[in-house]
N, C-alpha and C. Protein backbone atom coordinates (compact mmCIF):
# COMPACT_ATOMS: atom_id res chain seq x y z
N UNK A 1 145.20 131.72 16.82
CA UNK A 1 144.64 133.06 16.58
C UNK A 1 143.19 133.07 17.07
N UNK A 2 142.98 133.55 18.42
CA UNK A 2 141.52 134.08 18.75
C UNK A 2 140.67 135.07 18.52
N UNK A 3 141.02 135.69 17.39
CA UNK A 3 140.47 137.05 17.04
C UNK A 3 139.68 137.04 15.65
N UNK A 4 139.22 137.83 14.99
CA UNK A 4 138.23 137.93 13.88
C UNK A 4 138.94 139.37 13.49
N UNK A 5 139.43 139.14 12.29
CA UNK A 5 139.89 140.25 11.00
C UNK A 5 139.17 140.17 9.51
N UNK A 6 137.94 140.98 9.57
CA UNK A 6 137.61 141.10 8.28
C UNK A 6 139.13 141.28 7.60
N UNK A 7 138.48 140.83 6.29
CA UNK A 7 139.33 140.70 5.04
C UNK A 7 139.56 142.52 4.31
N UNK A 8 138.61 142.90 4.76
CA UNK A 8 138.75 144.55 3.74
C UNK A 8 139.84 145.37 5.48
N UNK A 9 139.92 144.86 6.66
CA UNK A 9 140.92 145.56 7.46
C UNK A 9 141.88 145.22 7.13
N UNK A 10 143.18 146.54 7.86
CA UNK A 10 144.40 146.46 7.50
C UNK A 10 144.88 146.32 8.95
N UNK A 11 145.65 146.00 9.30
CA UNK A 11 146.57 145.21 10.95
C UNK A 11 147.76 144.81 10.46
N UNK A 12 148.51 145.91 10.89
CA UNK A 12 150.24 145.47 10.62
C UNK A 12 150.67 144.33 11.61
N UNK A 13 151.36 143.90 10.96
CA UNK A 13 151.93 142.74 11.56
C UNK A 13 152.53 142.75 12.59
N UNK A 14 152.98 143.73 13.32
CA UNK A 14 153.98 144.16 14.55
C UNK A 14 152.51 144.63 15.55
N UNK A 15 151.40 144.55 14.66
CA UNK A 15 150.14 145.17 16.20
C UNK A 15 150.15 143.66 16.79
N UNK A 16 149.51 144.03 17.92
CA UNK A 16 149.19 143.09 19.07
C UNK A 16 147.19 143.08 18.98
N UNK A 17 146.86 142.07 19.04
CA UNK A 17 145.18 141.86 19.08
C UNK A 17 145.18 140.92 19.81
N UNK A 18 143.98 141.05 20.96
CA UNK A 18 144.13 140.57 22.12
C UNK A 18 142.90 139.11 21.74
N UNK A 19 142.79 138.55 22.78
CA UNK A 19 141.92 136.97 22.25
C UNK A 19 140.58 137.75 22.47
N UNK A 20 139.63 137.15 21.36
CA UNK A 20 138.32 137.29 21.72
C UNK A 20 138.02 139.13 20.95
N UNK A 21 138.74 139.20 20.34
CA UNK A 21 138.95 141.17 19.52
C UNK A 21 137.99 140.33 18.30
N UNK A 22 137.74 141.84 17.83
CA UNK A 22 136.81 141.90 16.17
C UNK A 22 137.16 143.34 15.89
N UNK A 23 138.06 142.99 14.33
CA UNK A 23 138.60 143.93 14.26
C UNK A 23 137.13 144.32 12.46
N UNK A 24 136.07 145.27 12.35
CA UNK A 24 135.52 145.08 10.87
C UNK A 24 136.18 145.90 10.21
N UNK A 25 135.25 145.74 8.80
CA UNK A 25 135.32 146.36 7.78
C UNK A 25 135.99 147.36 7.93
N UNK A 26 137.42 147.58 6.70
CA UNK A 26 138.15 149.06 6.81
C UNK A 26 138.91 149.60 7.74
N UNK A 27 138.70 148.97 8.87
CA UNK A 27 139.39 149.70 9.96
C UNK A 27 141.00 149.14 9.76
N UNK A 28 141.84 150.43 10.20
CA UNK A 28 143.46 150.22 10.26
C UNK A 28 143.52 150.55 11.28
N UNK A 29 144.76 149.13 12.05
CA UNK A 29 145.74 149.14 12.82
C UNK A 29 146.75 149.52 12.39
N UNK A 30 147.52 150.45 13.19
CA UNK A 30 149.42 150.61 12.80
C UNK A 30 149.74 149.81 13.44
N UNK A 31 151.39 149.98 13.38
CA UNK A 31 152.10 149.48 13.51
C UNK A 31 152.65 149.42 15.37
N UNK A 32 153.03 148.57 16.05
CA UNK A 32 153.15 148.75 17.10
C UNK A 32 151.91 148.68 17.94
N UNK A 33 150.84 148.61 17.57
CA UNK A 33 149.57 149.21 18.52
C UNK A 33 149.21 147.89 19.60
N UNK A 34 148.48 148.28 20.20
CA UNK A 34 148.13 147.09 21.24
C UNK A 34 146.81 146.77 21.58
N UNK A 35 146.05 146.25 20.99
CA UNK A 35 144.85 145.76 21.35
C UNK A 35 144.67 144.96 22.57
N UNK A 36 144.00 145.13 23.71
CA UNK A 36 143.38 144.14 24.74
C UNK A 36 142.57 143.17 24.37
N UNK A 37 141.86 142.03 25.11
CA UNK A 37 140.93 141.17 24.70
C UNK A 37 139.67 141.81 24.68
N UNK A 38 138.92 141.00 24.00
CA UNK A 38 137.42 141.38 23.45
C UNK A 38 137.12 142.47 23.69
N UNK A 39 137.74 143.05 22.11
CA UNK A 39 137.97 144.53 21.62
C UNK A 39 136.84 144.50 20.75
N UNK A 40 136.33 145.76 20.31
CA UNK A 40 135.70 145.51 19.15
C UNK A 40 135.87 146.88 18.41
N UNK A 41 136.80 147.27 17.24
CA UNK A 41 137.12 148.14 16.55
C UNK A 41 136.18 148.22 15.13
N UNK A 42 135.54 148.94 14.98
CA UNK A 42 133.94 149.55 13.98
C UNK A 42 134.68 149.13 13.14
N UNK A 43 133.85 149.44 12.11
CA UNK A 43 133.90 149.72 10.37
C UNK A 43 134.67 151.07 9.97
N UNK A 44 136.06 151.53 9.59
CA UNK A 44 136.51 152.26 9.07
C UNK A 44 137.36 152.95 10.15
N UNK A 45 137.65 152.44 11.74
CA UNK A 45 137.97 152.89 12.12
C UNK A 45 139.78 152.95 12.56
N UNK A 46 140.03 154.02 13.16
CA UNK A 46 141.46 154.03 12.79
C UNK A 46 142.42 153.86 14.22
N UNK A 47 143.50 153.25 14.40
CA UNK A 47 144.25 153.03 15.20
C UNK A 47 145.97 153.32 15.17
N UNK A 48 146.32 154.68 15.54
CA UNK A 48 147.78 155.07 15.29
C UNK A 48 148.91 154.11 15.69
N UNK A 49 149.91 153.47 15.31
CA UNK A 49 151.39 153.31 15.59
C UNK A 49 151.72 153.61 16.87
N UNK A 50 151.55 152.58 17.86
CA UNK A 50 152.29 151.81 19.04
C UNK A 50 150.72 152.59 19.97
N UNK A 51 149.90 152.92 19.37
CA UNK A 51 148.36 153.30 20.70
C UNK A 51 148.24 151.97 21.89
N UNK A 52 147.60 152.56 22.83
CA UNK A 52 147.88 151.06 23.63
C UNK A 52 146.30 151.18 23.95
N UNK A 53 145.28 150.12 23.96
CA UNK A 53 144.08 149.80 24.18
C UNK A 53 143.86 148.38 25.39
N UNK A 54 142.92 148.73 26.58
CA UNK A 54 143.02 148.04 27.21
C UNK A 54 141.89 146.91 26.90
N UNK A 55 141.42 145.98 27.54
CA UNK A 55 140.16 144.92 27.39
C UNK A 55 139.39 145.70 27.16
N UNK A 56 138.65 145.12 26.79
CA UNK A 56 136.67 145.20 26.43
C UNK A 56 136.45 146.55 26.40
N UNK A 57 137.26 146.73 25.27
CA UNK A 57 137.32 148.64 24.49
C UNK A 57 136.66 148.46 23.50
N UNK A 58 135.61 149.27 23.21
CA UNK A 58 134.83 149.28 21.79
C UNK A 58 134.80 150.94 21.07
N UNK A 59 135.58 150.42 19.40
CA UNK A 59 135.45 151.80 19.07
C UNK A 59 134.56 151.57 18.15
N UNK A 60 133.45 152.71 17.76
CA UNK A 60 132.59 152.76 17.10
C UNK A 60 133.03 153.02 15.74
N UNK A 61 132.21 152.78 14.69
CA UNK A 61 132.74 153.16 13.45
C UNK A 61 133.36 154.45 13.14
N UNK A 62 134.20 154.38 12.32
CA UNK A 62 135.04 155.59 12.07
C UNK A 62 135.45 156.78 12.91
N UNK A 63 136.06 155.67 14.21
CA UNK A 63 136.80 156.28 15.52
C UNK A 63 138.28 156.96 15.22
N UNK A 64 138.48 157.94 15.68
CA UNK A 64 140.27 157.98 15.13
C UNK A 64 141.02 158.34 16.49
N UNK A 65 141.62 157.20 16.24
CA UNK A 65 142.80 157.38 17.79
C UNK A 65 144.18 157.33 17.66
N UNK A 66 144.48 158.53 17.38
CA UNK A 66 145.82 159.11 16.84
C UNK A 66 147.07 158.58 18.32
N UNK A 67 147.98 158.42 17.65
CA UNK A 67 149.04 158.14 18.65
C UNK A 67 149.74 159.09 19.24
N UNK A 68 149.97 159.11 20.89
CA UNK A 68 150.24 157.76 21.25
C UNK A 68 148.82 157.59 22.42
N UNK A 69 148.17 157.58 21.94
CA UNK A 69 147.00 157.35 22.81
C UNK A 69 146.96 156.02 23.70
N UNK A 70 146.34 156.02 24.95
CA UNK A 70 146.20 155.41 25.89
C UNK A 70 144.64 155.16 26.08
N UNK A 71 144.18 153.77 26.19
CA UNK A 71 142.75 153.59 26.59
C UNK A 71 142.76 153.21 27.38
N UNK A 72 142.15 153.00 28.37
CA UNK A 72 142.03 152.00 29.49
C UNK A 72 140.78 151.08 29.61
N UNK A 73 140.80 149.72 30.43
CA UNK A 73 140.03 148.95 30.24
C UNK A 73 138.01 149.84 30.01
N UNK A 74 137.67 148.91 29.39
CA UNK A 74 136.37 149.32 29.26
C UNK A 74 135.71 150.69 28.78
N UNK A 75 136.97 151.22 27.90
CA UNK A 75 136.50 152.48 27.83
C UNK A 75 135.27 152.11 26.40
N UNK A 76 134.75 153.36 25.96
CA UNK A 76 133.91 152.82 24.81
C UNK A 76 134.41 154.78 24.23
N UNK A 77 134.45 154.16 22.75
CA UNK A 77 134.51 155.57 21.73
C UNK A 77 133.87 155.57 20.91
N UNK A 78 132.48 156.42 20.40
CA UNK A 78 131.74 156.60 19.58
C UNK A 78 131.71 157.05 18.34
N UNK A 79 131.11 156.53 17.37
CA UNK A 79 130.98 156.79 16.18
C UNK A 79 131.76 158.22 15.78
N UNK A 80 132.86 158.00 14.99
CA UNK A 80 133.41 159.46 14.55
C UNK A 80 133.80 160.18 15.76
N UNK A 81 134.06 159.75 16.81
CA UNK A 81 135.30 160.66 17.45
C UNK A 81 136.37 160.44 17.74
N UNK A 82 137.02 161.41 17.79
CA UNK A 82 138.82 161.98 17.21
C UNK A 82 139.26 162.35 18.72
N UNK A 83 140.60 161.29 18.59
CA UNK A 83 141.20 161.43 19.86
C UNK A 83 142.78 162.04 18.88
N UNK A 84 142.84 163.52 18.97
CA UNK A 84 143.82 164.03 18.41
C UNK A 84 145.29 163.98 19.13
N UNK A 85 146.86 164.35 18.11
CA UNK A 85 148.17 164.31 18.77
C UNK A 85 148.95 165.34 18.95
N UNK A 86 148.39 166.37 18.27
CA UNK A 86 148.99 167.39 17.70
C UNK A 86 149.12 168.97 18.43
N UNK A 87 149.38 169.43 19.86
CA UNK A 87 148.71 170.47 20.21
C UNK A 87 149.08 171.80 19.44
N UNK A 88 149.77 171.85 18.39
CA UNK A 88 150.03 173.20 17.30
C UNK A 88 150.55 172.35 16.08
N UNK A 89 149.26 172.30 15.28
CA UNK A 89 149.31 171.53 14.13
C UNK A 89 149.51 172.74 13.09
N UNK A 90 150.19 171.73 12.25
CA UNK A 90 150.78 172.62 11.05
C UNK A 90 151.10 171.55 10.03
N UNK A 91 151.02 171.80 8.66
CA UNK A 91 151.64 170.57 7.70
C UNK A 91 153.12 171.27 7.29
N UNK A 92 153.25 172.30 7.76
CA UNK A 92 154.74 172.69 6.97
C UNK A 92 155.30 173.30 8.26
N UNK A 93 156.60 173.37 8.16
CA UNK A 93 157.83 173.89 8.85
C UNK A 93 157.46 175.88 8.65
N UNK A 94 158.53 176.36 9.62
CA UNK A 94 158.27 177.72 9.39
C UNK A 94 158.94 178.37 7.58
N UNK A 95 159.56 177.24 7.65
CA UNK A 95 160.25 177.81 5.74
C UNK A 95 159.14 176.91 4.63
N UNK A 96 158.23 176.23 5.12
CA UNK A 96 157.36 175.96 4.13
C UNK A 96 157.62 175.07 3.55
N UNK A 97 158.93 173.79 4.71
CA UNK A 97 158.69 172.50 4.05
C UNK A 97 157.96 171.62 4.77
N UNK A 98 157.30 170.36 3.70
CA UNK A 98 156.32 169.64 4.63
C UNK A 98 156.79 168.91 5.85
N UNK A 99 155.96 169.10 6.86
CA UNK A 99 156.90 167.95 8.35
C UNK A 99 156.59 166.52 7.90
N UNK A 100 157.62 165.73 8.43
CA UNK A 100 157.43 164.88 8.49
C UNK A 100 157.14 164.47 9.75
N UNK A 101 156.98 162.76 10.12
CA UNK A 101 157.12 162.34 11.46
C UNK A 101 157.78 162.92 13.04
N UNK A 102 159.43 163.06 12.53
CA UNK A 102 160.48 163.21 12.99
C UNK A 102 160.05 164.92 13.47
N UNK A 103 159.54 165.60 12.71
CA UNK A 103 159.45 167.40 12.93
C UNK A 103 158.76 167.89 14.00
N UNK A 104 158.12 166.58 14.45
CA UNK A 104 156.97 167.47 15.75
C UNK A 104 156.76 166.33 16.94
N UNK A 105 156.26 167.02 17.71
CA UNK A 105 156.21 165.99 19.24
C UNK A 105 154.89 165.37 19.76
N UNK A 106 154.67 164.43 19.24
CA UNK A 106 153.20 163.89 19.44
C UNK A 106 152.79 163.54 21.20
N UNK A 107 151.40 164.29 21.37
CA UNK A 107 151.16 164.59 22.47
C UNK A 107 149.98 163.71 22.48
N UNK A 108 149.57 162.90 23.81
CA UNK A 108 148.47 161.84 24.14
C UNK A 108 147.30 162.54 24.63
N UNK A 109 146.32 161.70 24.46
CA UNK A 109 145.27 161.50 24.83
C UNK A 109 145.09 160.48 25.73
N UNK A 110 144.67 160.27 26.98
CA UNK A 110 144.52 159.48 28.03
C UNK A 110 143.12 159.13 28.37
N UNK A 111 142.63 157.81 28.61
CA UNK A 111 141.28 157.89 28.62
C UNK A 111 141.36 156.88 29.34
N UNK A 112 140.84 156.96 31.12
CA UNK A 112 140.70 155.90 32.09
C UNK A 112 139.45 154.81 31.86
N UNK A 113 140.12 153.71 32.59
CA UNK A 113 139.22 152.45 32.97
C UNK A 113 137.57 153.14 32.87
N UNK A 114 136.59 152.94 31.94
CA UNK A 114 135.61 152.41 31.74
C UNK A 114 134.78 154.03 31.46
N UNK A 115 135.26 155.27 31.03
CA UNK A 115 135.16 156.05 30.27
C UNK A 115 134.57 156.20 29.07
N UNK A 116 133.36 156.69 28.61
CA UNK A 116 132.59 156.49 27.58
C UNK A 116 133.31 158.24 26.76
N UNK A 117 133.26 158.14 25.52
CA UNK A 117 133.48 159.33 24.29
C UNK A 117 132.40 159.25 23.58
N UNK A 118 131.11 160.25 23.68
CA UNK A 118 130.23 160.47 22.41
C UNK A 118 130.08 160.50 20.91
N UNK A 119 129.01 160.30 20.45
CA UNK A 119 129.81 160.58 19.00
C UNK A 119 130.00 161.71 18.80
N UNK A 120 131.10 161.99 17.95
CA UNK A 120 131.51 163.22 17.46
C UNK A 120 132.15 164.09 18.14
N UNK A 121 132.89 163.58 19.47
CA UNK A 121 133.50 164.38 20.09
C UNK A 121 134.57 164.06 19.55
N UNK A 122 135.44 165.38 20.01
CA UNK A 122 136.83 165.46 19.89
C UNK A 122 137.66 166.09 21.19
N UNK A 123 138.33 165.11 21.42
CA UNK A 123 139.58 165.09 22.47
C UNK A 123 140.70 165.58 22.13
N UNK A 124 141.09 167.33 22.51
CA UNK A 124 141.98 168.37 22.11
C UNK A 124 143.41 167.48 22.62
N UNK A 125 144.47 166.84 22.64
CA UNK A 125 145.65 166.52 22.95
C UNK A 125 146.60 167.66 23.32
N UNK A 126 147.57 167.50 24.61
CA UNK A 126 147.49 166.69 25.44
C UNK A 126 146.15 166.82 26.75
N UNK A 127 145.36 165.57 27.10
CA UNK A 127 144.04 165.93 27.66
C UNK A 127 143.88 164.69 28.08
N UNK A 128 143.73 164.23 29.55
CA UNK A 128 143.25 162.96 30.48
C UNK A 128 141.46 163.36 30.46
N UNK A 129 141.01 161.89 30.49
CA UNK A 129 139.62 161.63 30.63
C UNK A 129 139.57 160.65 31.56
N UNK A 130 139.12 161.29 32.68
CA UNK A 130 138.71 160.58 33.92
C UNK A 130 138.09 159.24 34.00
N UNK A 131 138.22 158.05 35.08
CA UNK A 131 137.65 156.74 35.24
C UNK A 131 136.28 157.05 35.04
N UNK A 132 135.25 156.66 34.38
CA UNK A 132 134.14 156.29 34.49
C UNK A 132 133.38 157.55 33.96
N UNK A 133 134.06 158.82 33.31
CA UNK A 133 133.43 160.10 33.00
C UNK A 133 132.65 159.92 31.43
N UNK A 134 131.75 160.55 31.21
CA UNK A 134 131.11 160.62 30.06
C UNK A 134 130.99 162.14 29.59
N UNK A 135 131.44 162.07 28.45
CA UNK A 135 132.08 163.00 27.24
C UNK A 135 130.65 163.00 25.97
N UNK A 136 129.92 164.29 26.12
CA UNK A 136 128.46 164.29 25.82
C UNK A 136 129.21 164.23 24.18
N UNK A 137 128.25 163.88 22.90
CA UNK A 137 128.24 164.00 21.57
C UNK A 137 128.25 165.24 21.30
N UNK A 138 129.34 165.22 20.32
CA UNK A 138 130.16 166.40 19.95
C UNK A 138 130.46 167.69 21.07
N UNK A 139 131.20 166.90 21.93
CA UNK A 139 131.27 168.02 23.15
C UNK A 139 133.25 168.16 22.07
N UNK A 140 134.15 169.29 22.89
CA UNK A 140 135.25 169.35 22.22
C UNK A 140 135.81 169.52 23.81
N UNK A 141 136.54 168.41 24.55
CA UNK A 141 137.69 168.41 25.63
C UNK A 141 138.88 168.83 25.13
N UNK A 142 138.99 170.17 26.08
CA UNK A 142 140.13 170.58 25.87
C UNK A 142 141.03 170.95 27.36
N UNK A 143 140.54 170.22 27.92
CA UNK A 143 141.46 170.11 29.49
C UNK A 143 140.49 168.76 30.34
N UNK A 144 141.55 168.68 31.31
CA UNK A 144 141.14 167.21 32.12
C UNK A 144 140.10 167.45 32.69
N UNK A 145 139.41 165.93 32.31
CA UNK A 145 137.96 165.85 32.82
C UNK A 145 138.04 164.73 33.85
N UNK A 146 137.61 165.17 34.96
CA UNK A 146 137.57 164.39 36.52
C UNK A 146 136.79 163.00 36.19
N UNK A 147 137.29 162.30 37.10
CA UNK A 147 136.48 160.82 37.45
C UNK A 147 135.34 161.13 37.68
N UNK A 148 134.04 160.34 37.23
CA UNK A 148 132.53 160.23 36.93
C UNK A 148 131.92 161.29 36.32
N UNK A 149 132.82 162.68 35.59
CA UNK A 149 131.69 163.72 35.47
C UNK A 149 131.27 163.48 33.66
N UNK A 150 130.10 164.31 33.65
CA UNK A 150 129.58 164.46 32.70
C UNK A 150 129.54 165.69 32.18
N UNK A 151 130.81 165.63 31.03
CA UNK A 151 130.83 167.06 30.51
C UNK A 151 130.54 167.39 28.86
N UNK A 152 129.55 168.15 28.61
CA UNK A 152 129.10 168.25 27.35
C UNK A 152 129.53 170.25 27.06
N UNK A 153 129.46 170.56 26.03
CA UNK A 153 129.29 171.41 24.56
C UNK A 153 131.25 171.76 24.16
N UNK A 154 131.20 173.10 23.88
CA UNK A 154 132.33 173.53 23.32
C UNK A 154 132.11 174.97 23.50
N UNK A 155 133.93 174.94 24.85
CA UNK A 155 134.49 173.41 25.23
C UNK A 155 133.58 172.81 25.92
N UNK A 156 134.14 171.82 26.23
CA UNK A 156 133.41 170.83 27.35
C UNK A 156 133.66 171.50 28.36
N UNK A 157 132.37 171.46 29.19
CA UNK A 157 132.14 171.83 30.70
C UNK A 157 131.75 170.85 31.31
N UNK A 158 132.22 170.70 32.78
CA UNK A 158 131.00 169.60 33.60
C UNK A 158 129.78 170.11 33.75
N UNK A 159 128.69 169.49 33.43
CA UNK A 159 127.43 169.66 33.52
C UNK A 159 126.65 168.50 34.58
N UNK A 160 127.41 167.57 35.35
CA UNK A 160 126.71 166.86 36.20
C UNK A 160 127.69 165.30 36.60
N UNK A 161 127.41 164.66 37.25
CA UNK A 161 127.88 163.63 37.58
C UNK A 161 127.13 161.92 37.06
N UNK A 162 128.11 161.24 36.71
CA UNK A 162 127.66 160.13 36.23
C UNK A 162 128.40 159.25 37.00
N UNK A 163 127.42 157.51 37.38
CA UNK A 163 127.78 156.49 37.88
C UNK A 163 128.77 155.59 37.16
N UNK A 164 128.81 153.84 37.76
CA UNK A 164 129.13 153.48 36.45
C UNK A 164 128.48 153.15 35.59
N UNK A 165 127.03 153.01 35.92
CA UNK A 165 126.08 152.76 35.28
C UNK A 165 126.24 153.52 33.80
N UNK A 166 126.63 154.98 33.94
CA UNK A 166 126.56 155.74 33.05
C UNK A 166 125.61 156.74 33.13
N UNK A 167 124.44 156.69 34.33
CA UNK A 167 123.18 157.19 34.20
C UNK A 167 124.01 158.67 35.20
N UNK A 168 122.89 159.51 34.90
CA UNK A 168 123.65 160.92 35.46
C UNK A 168 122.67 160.77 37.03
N UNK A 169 123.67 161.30 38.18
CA UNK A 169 123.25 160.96 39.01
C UNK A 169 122.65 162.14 39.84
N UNK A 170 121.99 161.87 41.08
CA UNK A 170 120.78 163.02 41.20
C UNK A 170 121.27 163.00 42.93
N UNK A 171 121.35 164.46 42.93
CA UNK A 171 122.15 165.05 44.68
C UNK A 171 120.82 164.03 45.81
N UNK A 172 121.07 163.19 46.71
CA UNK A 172 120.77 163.02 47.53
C UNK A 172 119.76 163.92 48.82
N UNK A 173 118.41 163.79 48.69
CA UNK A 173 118.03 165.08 49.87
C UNK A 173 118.48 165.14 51.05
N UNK A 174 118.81 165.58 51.40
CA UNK A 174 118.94 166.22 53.15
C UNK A 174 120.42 165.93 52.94
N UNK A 175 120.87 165.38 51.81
CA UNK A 175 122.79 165.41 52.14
C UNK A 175 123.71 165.91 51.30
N UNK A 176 123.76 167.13 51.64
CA UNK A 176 125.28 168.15 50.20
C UNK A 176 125.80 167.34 50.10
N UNK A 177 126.43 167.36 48.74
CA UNK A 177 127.57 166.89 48.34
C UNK A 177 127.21 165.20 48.58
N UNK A 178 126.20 164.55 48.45
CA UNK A 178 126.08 163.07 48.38
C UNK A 178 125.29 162.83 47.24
N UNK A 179 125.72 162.48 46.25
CA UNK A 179 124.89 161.86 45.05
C UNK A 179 124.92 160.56 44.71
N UNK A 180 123.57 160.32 43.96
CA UNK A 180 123.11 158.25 44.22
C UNK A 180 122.48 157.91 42.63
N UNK A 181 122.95 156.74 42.34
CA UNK A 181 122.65 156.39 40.81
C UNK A 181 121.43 155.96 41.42
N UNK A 182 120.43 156.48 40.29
CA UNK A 182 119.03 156.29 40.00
C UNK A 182 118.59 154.74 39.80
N UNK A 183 119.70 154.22 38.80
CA UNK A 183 119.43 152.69 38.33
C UNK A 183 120.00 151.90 39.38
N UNK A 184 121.30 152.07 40.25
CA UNK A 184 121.75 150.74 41.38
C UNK A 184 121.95 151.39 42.64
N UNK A 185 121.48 152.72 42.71
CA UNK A 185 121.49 152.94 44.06
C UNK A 185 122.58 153.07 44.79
N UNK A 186 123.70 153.25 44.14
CA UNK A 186 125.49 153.70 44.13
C UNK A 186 125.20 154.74 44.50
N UNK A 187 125.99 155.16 45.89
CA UNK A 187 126.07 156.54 46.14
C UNK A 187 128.13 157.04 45.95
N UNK A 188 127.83 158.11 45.71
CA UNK A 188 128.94 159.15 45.84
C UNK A 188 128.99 160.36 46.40
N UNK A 189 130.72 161.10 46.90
CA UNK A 189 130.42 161.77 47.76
C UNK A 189 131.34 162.85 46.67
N UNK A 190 130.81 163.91 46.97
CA UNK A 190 131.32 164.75 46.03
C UNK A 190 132.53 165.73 47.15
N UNK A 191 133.79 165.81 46.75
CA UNK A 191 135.17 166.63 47.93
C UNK A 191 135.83 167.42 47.08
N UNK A 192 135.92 168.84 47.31
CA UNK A 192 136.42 169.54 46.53
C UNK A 192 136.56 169.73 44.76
N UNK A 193 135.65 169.28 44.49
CA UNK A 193 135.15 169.07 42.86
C UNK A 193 135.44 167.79 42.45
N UNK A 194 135.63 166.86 43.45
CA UNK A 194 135.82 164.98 42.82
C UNK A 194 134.72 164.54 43.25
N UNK A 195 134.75 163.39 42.41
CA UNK A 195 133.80 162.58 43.15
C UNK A 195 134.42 161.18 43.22
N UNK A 196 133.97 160.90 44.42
CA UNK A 196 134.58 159.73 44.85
C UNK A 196 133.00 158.61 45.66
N UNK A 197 133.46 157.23 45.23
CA UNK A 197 132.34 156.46 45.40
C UNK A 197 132.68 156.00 47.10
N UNK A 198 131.73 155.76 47.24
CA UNK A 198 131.18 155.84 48.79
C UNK A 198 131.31 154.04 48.51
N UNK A 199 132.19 153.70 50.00
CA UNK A 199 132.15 152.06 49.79
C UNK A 199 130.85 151.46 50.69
C-alpha cells in the first residue's frame, strides 16, 4: 500500500487509490471510484461511486465530485467546488415519491488534462472543461469551455486566454490572433475561437 488514508476518511473498499495519493481528514471515496497516482484529496472532500480521476489531481478541501465524473491528468479543483450530475434535479417523482438511484440519469462532468476549477465554482452537468482552461472562483459553467480559456462570472463567459502556466496571456503586437505567456514565452495561435499552441 503506497498511499496515506487519514483515519477520520472513508474509502470503500472496491475504490482504486493510485501510489503516492493522500487521501485527509473526512474526505469520502465511493464505491467504484478511481484515483490516479499522487492524488491529493482535501479535508472533507467528496468523491461519487465509480468517478474516474487521473494522476497528480488535487482536490481542495470540501470539493464535491458527483458521479460519473471524469478528471483528467493534472487537473486541480478548488476549495468547495461542485462538479454536479443532475441536469433536472428533483428529490421526488411527479406523484411525490422520493427518487431513488435507479429514477434518474446521471449526467458527467468532464474536465481535461491539466484544467484548474476555482473555488466555489460550480460545474452545471452535462458540461466538458477544456485541456489547460481556468474556471475563475465562483464562476457557474454551464456549457463547454474551450482548451486554454479563461472563463469567469455567472454564467461563465470567456474573458481571456490562459497558458499552461496558468498565467492569462497577452495578444502579441503586430500579430492578430497570436498570443504569448508572459512567464515562458509560449506562444498560441488563436483559429476560429480555439486556441491552439504554436509548436
Amino acid at each position: 500500500m503506497n498511499f496515506r488514508v487519514q483515519p477520520t476518511a472513508q474509502v470503500d473498499e472496491s475504490a482504486t487509490i493510485g501510489d503516492g495519493s493522500t487521501v485527509w481528514d473526512l474526505a469520502q471515496i465511493r464505491e467504484d471510484a478511481r484515483l490516479g497516482s499522487n492524488c491529493i484529496v482535501g479535508r472533507g472532500a467528496y468523491v461519487g461511486p465509480g468517478v474516474r480521476i487521473g494522476d497528480n489531481v488535487k482536490l481542495q478541501n470540501y470539493a464535491l465530485v458527483y458521479e460519473p465524473a471524469v478528471l483528467g491528468d493534472g487537473v486541480f479543483v478548488g476549495p468547495a467546488a461542485v462538479l454536479t450530475n443532475d441536469h433536472f434535479p428533483r428529490s421526488v417523482d411527479r406523484e411525490g415519491r422520493l427518487k431513488r438511484g435507479g429514477d434518474w440519469e446521471a449526467v458527467a462532468v468532464v474536465v481535461d488534462e491539466g484544467a484548474s476549477l476555482g473555488a466555489r465554482s460550480v460545474c452545471v452537468a452535462p458540461v466538458r472543461v477544456g485541456r489547460w482552461a481556468l474556471v475563475a472562483a465562483g464562476a457557474v459553467v454551464t456549457r463547454d469551455v474551450p482548451d486554454f480559456a479563461l472563463v469567469a462570472g455567472v454564467p461563465a463567459r470567456r474573458i481571456g486566454w490562459v497558458g499552461r502556466a496558468g498565467v492569462r496571456l497577452v495578444a502579441r503586437e503586430g500579430a492578430p490572433d497570436v498570443w504569448e505567456c508572459p512567464e515562458t514565452g509560449a506562444l498560441y495561435e488563436e483559429k476560429a475561437g480555439r486556441l491552439v499552441e504554436r509548436p
